[in-house]
C-alpha atoms as a PDB file:
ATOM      1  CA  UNK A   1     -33.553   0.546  11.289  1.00  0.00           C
ATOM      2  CA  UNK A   2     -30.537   2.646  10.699  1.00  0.00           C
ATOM      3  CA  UNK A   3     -29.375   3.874   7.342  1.00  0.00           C
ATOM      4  CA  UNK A   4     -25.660   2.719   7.558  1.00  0.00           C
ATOM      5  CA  UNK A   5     -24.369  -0.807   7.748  1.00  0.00           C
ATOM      6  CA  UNK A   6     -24.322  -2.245  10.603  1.00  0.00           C
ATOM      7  CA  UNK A   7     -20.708  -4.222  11.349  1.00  0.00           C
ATOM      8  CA  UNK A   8     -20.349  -7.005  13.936  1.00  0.00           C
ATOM      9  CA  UNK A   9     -17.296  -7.067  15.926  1.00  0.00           C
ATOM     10  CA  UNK A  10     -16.898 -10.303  14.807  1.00  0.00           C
ATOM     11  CA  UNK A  11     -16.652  -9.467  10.951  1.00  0.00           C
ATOM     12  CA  UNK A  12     -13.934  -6.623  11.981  1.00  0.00           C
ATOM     13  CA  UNK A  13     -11.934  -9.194  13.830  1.00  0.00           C
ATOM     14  CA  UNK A  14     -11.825 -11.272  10.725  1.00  0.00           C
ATOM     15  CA  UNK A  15      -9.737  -8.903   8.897  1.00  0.00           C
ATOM     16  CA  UNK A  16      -6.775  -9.568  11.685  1.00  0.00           C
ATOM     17  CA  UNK A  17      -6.847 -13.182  10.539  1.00  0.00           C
ATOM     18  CA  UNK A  18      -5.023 -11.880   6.660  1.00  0.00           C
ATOM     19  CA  UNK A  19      -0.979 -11.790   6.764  1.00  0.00           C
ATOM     20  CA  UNK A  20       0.820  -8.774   7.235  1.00  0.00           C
ATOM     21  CA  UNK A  21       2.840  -9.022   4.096  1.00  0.00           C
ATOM     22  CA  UNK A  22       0.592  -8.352   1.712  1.00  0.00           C
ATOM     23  CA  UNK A  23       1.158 -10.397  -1.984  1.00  0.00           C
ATOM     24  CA  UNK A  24       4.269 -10.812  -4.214  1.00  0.00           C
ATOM     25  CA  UNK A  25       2.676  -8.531  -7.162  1.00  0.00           C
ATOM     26  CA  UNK A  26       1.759  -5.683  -4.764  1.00  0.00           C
ATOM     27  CA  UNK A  27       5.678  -5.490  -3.101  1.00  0.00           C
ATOM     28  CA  UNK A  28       6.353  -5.838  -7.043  1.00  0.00           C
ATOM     29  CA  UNK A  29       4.394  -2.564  -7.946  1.00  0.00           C
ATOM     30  CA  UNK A  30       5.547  -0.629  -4.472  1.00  0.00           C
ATOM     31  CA  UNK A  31       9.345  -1.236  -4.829  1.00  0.00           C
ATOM     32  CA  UNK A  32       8.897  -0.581  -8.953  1.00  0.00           C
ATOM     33  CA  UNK A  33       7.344   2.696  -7.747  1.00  0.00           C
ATOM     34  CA  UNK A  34      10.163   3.373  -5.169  1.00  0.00           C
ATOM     35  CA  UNK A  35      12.845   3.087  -7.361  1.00  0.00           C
ATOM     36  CA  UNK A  36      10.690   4.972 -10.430  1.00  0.00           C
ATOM     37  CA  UNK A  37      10.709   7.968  -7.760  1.00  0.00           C
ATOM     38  CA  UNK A  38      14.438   7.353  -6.812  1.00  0.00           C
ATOM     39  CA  UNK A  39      15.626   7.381 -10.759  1.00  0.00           C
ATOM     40  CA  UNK A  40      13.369  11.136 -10.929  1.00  0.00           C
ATOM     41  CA  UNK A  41      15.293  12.149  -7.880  1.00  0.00           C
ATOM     42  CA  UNK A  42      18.495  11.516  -9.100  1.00  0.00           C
ATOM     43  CA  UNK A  43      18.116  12.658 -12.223  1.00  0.00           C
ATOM     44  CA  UNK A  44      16.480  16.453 -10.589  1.00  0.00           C
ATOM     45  CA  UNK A  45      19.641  16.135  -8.707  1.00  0.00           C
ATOM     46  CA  UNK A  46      22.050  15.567 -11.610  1.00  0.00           C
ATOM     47  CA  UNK A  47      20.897  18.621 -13.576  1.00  0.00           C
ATOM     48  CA  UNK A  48      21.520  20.913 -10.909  1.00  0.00           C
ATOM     49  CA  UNK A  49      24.771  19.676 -10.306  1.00  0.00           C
END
């Protein structure tokens, strides 16, 4: 018996089957992360200026 876990094509397909847009809440988080990293940016920016 082997050690690792043993996938079926099958169960790997199954994954295909889930939307590419993931949910509301995660797009939330990633463009509230964006725009956290854009504000940092800016402000770097600004105080060399």
């Amino acid at each position: 018996m082997p050690s690792r876990p043993f996938y079926s094509v099958s169960e790997i397909q199954a994954f295909e089957d889930q939307a590419a847009v993931p949910e509301p809440s995660t797009l939330i988080l990633l463009a509230a992360g964006l725009v956290g990293l854009g504000l940092v940016g800016m402000k770097k920016i600004a105080r060399r200026a």
